[in-house]
Protein backbone atom coordinates (compact mmCIF):
# COMPACT_ATOMS: atom_id res chain seq x y z
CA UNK A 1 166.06 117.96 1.34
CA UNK A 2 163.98 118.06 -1.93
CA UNK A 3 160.57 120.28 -1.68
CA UNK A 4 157.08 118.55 -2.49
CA UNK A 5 157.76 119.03 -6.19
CA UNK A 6 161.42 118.06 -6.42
CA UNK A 7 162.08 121.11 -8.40
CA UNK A 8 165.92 121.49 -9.71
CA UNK A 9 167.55 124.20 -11.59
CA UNK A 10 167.06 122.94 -14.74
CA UNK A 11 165.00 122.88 -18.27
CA UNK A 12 161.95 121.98 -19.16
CA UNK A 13 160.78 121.56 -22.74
CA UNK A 14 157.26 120.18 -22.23
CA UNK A 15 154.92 122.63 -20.53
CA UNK A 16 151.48 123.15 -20.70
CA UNK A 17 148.98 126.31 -20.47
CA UNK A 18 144.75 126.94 -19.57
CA UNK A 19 144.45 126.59 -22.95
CA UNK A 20 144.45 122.72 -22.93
CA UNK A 21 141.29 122.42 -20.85
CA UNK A 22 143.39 120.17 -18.63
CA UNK A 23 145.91 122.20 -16.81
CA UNK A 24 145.95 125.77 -15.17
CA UNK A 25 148.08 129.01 -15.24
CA UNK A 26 149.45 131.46 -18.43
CA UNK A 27 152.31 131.22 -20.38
CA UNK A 28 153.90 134.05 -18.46
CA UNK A 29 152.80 132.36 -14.68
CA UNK A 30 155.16 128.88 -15.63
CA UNK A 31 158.30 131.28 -17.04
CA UNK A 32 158.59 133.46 -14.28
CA UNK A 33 158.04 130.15 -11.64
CA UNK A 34 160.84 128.92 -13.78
CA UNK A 35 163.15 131.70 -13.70
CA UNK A 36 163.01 132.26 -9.79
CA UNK A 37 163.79 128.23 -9.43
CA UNK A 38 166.75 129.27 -11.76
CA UNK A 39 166.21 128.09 -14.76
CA UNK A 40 167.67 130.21 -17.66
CA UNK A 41 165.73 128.14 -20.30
CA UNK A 42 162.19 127.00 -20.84
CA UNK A 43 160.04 125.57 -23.62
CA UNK A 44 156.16 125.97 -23.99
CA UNK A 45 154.65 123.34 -25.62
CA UNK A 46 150.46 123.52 -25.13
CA UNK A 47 148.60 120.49 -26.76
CA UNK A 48 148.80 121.46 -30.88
CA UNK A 49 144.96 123.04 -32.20
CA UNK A 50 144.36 121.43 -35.12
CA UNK A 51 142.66 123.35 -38.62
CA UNK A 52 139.57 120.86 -38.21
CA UNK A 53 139.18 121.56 -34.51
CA UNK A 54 139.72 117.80 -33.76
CA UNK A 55 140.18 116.47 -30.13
CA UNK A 56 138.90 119.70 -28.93
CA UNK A 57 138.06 118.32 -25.03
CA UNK A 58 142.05 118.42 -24.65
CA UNK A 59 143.41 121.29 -26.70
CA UNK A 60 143.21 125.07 -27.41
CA UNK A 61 140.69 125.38 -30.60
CA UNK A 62 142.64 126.81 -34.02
CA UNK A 63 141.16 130.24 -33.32
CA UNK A 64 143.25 130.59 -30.06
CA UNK A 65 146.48 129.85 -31.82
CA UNK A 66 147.23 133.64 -32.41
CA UNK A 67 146.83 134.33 -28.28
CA UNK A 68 148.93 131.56 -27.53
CA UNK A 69 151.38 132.64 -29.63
CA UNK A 70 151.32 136.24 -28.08
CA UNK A 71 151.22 134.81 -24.94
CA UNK A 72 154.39 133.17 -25.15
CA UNK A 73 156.20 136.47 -27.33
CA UNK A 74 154.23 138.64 -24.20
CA UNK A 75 156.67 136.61 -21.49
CA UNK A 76 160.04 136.63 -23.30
CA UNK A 77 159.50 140.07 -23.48
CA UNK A 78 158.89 140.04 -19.72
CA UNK A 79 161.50 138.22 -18.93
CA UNK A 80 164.56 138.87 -21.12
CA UNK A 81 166.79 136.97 -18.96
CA UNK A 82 164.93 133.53 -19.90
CA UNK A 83 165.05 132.08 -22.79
CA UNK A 84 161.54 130.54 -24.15
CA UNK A 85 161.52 128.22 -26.95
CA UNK A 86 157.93 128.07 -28.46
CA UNK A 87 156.57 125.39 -28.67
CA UNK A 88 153.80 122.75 -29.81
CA UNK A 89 153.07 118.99 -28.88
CA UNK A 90 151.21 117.19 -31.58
CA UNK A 91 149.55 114.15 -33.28
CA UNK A 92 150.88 113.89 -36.09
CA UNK A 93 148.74 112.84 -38.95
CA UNK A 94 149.39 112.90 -42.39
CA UNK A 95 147.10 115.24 -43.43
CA UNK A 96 148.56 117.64 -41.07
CA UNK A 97 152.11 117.43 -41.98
CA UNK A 98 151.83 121.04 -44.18
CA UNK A 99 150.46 122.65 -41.25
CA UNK A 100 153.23 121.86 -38.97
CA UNK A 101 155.80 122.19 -41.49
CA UNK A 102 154.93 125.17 -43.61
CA UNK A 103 152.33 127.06 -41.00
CA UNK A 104 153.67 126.27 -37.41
CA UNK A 105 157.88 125.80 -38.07
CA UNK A 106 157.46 128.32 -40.86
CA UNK A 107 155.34 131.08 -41.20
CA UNK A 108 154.76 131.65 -37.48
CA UNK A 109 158.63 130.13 -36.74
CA UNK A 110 157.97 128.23 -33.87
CA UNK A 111 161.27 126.66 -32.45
CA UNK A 112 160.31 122.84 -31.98
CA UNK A 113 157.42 120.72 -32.15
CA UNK A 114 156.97 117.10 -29.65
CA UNK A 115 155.30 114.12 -31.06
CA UNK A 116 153.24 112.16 -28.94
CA UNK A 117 151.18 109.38 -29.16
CA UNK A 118 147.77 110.24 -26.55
CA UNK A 119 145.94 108.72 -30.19
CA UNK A 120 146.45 105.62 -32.04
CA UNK A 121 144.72 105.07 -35.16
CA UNK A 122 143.76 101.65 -35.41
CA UNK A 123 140.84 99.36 -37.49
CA UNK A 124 139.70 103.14 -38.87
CA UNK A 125 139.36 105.31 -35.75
CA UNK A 126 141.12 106.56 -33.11
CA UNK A 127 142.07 104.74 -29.83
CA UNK A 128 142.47 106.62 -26.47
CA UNK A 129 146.37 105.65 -25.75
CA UNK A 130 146.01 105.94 -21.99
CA UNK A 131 143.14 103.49 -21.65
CA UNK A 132 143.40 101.13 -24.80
CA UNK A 133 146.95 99.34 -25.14
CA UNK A 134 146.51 96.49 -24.00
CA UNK A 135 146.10 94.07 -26.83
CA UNK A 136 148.98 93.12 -29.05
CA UNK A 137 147.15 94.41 -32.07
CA UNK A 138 146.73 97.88 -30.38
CA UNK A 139 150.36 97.77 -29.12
CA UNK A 140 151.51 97.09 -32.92
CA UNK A 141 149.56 100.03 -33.69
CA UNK A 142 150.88 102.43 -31.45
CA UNK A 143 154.65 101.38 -31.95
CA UNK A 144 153.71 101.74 -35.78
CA UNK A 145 152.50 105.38 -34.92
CA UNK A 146 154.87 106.49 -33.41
CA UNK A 147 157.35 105.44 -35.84
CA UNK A 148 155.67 106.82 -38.45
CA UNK A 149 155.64 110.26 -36.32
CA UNK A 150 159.90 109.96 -35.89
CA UNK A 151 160.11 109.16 -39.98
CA UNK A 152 157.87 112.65 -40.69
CA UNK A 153 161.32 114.38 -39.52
CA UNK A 154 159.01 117.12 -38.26
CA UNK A 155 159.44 116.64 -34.06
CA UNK A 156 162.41 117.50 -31.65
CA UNK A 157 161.49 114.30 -29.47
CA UNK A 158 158.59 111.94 -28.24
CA UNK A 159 157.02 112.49 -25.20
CA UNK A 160 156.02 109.80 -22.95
CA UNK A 161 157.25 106.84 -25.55
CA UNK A 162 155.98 104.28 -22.51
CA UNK A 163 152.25 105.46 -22.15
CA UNK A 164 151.00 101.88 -22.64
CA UNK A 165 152.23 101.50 -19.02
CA UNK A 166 149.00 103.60 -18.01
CA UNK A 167 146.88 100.30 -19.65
CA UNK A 168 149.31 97.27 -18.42
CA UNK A 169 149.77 96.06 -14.86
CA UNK A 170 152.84 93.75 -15.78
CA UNK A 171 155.41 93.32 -18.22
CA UNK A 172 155.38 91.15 -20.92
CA UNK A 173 156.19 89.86 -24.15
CA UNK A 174 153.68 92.31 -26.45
CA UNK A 175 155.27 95.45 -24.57
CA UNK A 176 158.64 94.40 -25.04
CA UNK A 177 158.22 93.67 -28.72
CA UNK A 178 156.19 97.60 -29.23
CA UNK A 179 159.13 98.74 -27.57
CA UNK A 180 161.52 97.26 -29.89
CA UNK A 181 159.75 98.95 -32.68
CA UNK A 182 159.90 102.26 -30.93
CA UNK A 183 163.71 102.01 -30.39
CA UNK A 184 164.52 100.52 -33.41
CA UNK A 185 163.14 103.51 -35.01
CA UNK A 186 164.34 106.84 -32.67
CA UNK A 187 167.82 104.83 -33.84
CA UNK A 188 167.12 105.40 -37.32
CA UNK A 189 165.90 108.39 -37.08
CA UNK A 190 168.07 109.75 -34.63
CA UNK A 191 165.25 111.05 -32.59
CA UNK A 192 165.34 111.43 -28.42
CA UNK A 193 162.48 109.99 -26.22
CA UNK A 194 161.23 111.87 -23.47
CA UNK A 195 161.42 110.58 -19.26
CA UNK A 196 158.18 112.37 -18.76
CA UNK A 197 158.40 113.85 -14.87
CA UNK A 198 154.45 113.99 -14.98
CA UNK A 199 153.99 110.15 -14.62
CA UNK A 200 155.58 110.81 -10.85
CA UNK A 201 152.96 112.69 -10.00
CA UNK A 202 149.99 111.05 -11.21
CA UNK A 203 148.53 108.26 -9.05
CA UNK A 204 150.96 104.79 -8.96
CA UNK A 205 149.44 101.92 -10.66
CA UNK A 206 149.47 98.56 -8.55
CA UNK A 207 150.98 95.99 -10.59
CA UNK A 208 152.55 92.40 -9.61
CA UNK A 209 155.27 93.92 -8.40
CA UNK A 210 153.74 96.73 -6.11
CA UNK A 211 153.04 100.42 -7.06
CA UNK A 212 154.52 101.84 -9.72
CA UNK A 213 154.44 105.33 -11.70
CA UNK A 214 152.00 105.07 -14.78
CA UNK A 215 154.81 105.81 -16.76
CA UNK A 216 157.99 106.27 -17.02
CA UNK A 217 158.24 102.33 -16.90
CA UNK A 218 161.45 101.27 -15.98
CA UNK A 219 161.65 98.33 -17.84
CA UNK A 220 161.40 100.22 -20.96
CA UNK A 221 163.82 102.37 -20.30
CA UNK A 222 166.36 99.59 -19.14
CA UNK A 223 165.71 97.86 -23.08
CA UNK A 224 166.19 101.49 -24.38
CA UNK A 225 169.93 101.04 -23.22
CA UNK A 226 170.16 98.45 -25.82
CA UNK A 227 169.84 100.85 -28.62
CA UNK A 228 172.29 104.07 -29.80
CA UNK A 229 169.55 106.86 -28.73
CA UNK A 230 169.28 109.91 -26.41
CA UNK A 231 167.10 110.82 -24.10
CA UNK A 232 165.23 114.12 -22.75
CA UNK A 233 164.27 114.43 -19.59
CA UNK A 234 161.16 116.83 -19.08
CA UNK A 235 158.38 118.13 -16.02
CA UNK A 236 155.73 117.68 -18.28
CA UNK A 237 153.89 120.31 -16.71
CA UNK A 238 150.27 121.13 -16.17
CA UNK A 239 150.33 123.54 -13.14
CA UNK A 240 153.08 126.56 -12.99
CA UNK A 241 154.70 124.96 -9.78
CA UNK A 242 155.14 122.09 -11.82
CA UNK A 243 157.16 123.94 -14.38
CA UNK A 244 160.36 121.71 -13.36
CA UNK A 245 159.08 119.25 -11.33
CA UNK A 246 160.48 115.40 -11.23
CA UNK A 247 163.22 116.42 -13.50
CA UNK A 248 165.74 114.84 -11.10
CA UNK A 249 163.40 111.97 -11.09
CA UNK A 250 163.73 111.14 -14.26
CA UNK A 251 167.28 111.48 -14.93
CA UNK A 252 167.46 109.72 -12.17
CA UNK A 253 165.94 106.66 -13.92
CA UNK A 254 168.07 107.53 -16.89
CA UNK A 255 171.41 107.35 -15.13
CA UNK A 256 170.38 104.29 -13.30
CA UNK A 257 169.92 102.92 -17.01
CA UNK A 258 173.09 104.24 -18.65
CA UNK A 259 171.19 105.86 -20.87
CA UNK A 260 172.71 109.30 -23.01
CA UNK A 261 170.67 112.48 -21.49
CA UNK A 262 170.44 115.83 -23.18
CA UNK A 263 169.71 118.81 -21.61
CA UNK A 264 168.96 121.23 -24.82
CA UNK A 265 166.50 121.33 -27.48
CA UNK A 266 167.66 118.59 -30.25
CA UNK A 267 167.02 119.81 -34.01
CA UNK A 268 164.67 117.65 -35.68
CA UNK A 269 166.05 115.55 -38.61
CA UNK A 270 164.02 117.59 -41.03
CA UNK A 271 166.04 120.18 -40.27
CA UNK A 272 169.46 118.95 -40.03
CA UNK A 273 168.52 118.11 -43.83
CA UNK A 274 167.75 121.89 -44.69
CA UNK A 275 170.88 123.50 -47.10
């Protein structure tokens, strides 16, 4: 019988802290509700502060970077027996690319870093992702970011590639085309695409064909089967009882797709370059 969460023994490298102003619990509260579920390996990955401060209503500010780093240290320490990667998910942004290159994988060697897409930039500005894909322009946009995110070479894997299902009741032609582009570029760039658990526990979406999670869509994922990449399968995790939750779920939905799963922490092309 699965528990409310549908927790497995199992990995999870997308997990969140207070720090993000949307989600509860310390580094050290999701590692140790990892380690009694039996997990032997976790990654924290809090929403990225940025050296301008921007988005601050849904990330740690720059100042708190240092605690959140000793945070995570504080818990491997506590708990020798699991390994933590540290972690960071991030908009990428040109302008950024030294900081999570030279600062964040190299001076403070942090182990990975997750791209994501919660932003678009289009016409100028900045587009919420969760509310605003629903035009083909926007959806050109976003499949252009996120591209543009795999080419940096800077990020293990891309969480939540489908998040324009939060905006779209039904599948059409304008998704299927942004997910081309996103596929046709994790090819090229070798870079995995995250089944994000945290869509199963966020409120369905009613759409022509019933209720459905926000995301993952599983009409994305059945193109995605088309194309020679790899998938991660993740919690996503905002509460520490979450830490591993709906993992099963979503390689669930991966299996029923054929798609490749990995279970460890791919090296980001940047690195594989490195001599």
């Amino acid at each position: 019988m699965k528990n409310e969460n549908n927790i497995i023994n199992d990995a999870s490298f997308h997990t969140h802290t207070f720090r993000c102003k949307h989600a509860t619990g310390e580094v050290i509260d999701y590692a140790r509700n990892a380690f009694e579920a039996g997990s032997r390996t976790l990654g924290i990955s809090d929403h990225v502060p940025l050296p301008d401060d921007r988005w601050p209503e849904a990330r740690m500010a720059f100042s708190e970077l240092d605690d959140y780093t000793d945070a995570i240290e504080f818990a491997q320490k506590a708990l020798p027996d699991l390994k933590i990667f540290k972690g960071m998910e991030c908009e990428y942004a040109p302008e950024y690319h030294s900081y999570f290159k030279d600062e964040l994988l190299g001076e403070r060697a942090y182990d990975y870093l997750i791209g994501a897409g919660h932003y678009t930039p289009l016409a100028g500005t900045w587009i919420n992702s969760f509310e605003n894909l629903k035009t083909a322009s926007a959806l050109k946009a976003y499949s252009t970011y996120l591209a543009q995110t795999m080419e940096s070479g800077l990020f293990a894997f891309i969480a939540h590639p489908d998040l324009f299902g939060c905006s779209n009741t039904h599948w059409n032609a304008d998704l299927a085309a942004c997910s081309r582009d996103i596929f046709q570029a994790a090819e090229a760039t070798k870079t995995p695409l995250e089944i994000n658990g945290y869509g199963f526990r966020k409120p369905p979406i009613q759409s022509t064909e019933g209720l459905r999670p926000r995301y993952p869509w599983r009409p994305f994922w059945e193109m995605a089967a088309n194309y020679d990449i790899q998938v991660i399968c993740n919690a996503d995790a905002h509460r520490p009882k979450d830490v591993l939750a709906n993992i099963k779920d979503a390689k669930d939905l991966a299996n029923a797709c054929k798609l490749e799963i990995i279970d460890h922490l791919p090296t980001p092309v940047s690195d594989t370059k490195k001599t």
